[in-house]
PDB file of N, CA and C in Angstrom:
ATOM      1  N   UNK A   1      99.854  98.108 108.429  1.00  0.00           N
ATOM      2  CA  UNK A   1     100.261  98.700 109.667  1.00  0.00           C
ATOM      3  C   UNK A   1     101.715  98.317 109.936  1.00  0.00           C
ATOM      4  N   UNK A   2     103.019  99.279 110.169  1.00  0.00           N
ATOM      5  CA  UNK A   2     104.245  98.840 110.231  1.00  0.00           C
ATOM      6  C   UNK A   2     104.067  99.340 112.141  1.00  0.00           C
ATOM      7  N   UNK A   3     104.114  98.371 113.161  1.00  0.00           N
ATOM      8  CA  UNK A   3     104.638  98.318 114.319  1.00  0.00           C
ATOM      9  C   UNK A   3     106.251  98.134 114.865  1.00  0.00           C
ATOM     10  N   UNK A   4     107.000  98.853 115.191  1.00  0.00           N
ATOM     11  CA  UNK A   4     108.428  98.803 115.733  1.00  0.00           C
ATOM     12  C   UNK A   4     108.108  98.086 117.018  1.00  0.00           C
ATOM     13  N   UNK A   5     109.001  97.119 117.272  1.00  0.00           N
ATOM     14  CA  UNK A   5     109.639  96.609 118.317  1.00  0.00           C
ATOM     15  C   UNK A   5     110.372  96.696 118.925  1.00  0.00           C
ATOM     16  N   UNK A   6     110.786  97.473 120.591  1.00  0.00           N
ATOM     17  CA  UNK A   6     111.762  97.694 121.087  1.00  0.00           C
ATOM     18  C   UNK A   6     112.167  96.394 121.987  1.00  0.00           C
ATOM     19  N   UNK A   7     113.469  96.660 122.512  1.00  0.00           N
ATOM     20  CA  UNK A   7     113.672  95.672 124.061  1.00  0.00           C
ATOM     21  C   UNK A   7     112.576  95.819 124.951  1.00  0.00           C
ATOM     22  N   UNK A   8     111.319  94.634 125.019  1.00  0.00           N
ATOM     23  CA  UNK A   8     110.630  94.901 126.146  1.00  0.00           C
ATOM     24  C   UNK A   8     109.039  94.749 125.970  1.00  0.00           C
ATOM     25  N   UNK A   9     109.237  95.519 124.271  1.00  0.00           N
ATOM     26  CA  UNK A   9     107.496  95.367 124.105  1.00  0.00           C
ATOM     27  C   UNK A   9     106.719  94.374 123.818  1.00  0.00           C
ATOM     28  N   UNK A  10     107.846  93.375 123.016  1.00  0.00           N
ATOM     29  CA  UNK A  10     107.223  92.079 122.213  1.00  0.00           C
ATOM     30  C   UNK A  10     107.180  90.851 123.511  1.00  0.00           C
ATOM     31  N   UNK A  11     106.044  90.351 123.662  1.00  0.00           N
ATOM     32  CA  UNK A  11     105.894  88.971 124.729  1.00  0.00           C
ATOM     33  C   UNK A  11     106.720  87.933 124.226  1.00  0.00           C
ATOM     34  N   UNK A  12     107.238  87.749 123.139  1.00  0.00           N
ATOM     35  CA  UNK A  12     108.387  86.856 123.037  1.00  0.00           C
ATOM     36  C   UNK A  12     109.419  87.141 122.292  1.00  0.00           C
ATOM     37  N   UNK A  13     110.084  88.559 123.432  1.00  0.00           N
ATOM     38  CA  UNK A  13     110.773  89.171 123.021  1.00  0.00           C
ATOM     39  C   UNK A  13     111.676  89.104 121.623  1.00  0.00           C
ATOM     40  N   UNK A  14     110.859  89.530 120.567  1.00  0.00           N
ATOM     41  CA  UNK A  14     111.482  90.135 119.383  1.00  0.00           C
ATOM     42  C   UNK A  14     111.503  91.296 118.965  1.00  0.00           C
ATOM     43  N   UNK A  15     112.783  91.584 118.596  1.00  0.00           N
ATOM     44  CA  UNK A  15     113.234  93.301 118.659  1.00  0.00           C
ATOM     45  C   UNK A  15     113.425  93.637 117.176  1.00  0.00           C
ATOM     46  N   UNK A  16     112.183  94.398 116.112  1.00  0.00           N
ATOM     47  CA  UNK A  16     112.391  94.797 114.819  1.00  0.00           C
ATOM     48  C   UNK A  16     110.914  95.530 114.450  1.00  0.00           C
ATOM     49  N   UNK A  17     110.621  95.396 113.304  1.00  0.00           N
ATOM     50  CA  UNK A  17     109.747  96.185 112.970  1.00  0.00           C
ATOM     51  C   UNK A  17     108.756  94.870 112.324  1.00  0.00           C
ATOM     52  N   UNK A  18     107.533  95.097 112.614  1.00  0.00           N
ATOM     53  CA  UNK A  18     106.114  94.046 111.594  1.00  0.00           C
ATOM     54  C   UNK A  18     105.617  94.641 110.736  1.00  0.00           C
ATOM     55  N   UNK A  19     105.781  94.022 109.332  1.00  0.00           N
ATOM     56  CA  UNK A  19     104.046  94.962 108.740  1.00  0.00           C
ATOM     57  C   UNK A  19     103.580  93.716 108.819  1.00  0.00           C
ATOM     58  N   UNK A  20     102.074  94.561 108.823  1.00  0.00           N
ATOM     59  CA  UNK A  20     100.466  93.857 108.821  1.00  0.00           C
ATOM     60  C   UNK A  20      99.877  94.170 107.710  1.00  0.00           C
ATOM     61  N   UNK A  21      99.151  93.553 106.961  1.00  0.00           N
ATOM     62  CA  UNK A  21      97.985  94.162 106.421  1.00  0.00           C
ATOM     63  C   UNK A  21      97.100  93.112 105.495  1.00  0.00           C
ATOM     64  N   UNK A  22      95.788  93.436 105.874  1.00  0.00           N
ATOM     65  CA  UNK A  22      94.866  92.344 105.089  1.00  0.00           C
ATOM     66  C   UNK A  22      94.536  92.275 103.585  1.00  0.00           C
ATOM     67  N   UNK A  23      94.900  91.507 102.681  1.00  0.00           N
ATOM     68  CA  UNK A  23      94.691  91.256 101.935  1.00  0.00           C
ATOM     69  C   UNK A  23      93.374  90.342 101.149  1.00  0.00           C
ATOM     70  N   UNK A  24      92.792  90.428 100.601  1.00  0.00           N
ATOM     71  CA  UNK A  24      91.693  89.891 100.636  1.00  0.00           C
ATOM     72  C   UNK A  24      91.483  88.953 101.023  1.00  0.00           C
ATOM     73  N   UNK A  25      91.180  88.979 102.492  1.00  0.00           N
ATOM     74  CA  UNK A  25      90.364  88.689 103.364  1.00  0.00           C
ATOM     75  C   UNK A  25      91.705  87.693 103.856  1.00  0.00           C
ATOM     76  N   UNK A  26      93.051  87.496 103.498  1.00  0.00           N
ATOM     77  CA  UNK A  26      94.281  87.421 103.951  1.00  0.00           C
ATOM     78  C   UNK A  26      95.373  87.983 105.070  1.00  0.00           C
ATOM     79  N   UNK A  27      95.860  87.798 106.034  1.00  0.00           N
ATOM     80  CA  UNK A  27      96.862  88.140 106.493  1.00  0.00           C
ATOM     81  C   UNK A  27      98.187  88.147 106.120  1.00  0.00           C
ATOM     82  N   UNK A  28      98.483  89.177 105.510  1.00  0.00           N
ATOM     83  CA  UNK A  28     100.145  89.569 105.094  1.00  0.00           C
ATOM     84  C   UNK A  28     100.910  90.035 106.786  1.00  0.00           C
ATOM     85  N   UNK A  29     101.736  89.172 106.313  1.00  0.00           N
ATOM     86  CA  UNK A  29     102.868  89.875 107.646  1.00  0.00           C
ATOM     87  C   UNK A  29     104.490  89.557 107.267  1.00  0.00           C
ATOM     88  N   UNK A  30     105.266  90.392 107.788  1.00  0.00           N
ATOM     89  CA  UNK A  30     106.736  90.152 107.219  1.00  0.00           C
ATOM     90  C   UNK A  30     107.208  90.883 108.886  1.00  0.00           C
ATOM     91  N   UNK A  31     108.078  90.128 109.191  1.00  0.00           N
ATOM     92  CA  UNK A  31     108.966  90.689 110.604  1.00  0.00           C
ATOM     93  C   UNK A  31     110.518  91.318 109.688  1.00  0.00           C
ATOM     94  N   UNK A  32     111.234  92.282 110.253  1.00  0.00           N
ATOM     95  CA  UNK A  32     112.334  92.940 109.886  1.00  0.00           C
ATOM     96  C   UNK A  32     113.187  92.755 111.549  1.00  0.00           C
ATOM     97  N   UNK A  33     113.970  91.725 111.365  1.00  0.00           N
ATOM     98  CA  UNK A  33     114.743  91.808 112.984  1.00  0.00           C
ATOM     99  C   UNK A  33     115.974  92.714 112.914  1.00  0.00           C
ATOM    100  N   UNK A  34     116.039  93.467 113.980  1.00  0.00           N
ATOM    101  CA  UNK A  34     117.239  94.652 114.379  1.00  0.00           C
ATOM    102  C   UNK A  34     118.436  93.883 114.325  1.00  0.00           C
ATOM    103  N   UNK A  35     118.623  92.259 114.047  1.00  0.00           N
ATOM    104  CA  UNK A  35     119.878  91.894 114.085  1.00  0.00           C
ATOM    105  C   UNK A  35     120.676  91.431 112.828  1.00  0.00           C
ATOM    106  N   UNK A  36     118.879  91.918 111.918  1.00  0.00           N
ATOM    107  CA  UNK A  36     119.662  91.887 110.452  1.00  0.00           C
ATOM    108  C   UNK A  36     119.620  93.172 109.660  1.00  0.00           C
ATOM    109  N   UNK A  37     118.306  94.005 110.274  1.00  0.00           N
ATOM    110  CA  UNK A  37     118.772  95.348 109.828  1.00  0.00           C
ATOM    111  C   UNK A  37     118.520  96.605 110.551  1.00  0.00           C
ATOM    112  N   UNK A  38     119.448  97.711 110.593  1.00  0.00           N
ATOM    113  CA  UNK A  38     119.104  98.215 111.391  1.00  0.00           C
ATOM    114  C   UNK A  38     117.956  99.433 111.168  1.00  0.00           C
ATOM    115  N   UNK A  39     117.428 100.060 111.947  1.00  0.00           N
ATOM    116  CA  UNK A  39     116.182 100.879 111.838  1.00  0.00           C
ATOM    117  C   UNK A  39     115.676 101.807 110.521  1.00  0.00           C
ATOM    118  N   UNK A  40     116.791 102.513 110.181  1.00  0.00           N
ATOM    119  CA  UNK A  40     115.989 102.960 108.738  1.00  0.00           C
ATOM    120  C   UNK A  40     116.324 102.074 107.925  1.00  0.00           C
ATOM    121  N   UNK A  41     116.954 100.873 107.894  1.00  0.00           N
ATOM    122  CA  UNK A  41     117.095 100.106 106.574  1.00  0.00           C
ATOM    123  C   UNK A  41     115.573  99.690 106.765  1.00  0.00           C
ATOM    124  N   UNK A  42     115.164  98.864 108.027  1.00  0.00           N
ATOM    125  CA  UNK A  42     114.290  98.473 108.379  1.00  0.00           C
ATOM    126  C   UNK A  42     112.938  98.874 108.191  1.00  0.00           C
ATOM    127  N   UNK A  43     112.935 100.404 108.367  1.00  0.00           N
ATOM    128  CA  UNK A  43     111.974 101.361 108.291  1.00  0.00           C
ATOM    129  C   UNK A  43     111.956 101.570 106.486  1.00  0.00           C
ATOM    130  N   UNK A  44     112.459 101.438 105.657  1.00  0.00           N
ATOM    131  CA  UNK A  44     112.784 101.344 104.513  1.00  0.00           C
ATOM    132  C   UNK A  44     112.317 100.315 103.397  1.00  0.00           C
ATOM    133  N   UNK A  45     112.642  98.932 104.191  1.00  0.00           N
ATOM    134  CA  UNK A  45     111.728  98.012 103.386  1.00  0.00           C
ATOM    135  C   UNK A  45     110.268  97.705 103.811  1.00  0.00           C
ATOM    136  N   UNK A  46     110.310  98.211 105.296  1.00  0.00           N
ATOM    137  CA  UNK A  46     109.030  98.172 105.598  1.00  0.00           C
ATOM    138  C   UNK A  46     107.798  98.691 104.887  1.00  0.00           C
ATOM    139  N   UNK A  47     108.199 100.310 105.018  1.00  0.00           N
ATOM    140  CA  UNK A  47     107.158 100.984 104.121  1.00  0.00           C
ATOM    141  C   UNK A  47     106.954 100.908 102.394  1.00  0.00           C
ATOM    142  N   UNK A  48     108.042 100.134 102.061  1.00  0.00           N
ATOM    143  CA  UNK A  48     108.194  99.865 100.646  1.00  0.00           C
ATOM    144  C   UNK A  48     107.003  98.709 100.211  1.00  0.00           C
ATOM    145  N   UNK A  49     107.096  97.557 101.329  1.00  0.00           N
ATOM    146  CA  UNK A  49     106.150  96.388 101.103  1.00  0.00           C
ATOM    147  C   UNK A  49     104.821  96.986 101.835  1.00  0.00           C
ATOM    148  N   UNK A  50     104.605  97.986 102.738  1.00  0.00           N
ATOM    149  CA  UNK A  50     103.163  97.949 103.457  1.00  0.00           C
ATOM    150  C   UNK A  50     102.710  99.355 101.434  1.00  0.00           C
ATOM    151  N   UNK A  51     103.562  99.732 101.054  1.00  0.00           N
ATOM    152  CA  UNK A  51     102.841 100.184  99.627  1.00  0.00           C
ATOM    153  C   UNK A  51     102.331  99.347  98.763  1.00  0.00           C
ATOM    154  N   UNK A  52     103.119  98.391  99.120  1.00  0.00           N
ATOM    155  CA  UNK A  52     102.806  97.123  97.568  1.00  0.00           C
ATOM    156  C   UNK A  52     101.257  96.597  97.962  1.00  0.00           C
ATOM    157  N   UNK A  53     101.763  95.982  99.942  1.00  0.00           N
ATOM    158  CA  UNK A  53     100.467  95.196  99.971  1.00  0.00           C
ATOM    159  C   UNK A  53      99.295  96.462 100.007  1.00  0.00           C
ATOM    160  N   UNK A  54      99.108  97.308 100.181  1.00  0.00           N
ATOM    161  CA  UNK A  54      98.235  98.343 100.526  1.00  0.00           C
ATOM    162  C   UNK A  54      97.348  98.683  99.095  1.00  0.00           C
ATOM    163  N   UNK A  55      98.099  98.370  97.934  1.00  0.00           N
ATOM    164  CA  UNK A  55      97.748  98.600  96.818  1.00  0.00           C
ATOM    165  C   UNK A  55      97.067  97.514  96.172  1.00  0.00           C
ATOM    166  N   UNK A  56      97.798  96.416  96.631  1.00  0.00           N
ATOM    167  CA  UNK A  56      96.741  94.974  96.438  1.00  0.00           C
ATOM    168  C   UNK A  56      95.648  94.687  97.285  1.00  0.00           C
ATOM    169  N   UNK A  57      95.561  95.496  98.357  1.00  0.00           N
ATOM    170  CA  UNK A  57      94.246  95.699  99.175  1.00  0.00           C
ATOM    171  C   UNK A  57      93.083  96.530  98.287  1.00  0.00           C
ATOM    172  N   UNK A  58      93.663  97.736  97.838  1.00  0.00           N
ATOM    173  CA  UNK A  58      93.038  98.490  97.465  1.00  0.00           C
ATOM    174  C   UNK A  58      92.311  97.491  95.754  1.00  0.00           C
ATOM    175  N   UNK A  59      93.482  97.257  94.950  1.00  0.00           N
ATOM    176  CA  UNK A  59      93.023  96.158  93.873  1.00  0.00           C
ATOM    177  C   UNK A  59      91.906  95.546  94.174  1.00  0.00           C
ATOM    178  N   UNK A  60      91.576  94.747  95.173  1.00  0.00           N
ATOM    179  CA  UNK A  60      91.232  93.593  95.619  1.00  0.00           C
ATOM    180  C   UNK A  60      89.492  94.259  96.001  1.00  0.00           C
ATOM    181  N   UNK A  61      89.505  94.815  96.764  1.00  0.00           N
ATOM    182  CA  UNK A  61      88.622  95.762  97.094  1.00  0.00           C
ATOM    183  C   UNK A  61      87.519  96.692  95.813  1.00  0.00           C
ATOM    184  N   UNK A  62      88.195  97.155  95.089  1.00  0.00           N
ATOM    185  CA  UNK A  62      87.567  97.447  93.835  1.00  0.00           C
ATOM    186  C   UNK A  62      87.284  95.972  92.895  1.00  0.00           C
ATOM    187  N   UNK A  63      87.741  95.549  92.984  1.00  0.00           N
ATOM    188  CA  UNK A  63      87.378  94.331  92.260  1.00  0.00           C
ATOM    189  C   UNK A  63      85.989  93.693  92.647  1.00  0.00           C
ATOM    190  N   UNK A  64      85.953  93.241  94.715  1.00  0.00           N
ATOM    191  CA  UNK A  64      84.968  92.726  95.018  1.00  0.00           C
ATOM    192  C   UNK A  64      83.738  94.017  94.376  1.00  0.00           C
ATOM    193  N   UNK A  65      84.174  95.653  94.762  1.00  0.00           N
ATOM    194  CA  UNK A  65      82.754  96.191  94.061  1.00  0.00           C
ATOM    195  C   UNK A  65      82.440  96.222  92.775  1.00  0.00           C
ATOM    196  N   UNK A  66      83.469  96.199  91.945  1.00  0.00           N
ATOM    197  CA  UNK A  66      82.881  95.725  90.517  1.00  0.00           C
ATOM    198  C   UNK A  66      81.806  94.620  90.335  1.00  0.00           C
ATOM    199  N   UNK A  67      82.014  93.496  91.048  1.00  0.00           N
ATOM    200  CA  UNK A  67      82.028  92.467  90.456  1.00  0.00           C
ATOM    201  C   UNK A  67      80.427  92.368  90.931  1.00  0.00           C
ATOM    202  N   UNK A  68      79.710  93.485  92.076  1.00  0.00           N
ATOM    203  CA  UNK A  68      78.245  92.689  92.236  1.00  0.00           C
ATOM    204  C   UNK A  68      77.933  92.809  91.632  1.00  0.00           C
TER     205      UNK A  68
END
């Protein structure tokens, strides 16, 4: 899940973009702050890593059904 952060939304106020995503049975997260890059760079590596981890979800997942 890539969430953007504006001025305002984050409770301790940080302004960039998050990915999320569970990895077996893991929490992946990476913050992208607007003061190091700005929005499509941001938007850019974001969706680059929510592919990688999304694919090691998916790995991970076929694996547990192989394996009963």
């Amino acid at each position: 899940m890539i969430r953007v952060y504006f001025p305002g939304d984050h409770p301790g106020k940080f302004v960039g973009i998050r990915v999320a995503v569970s990895v077996n049975a893991k929490l992946r997260q990476k913050y992208y702050s607007f003061n190091h890059h700005d929005i499509l760079t941001g938007m850019k590596l974001a969706t680059a890593l929510e592919q990688t981890w999304l694919a090691d979800q998916a790995y991970y997942q076929r694996d547990r059904v192989f394996s009963r």
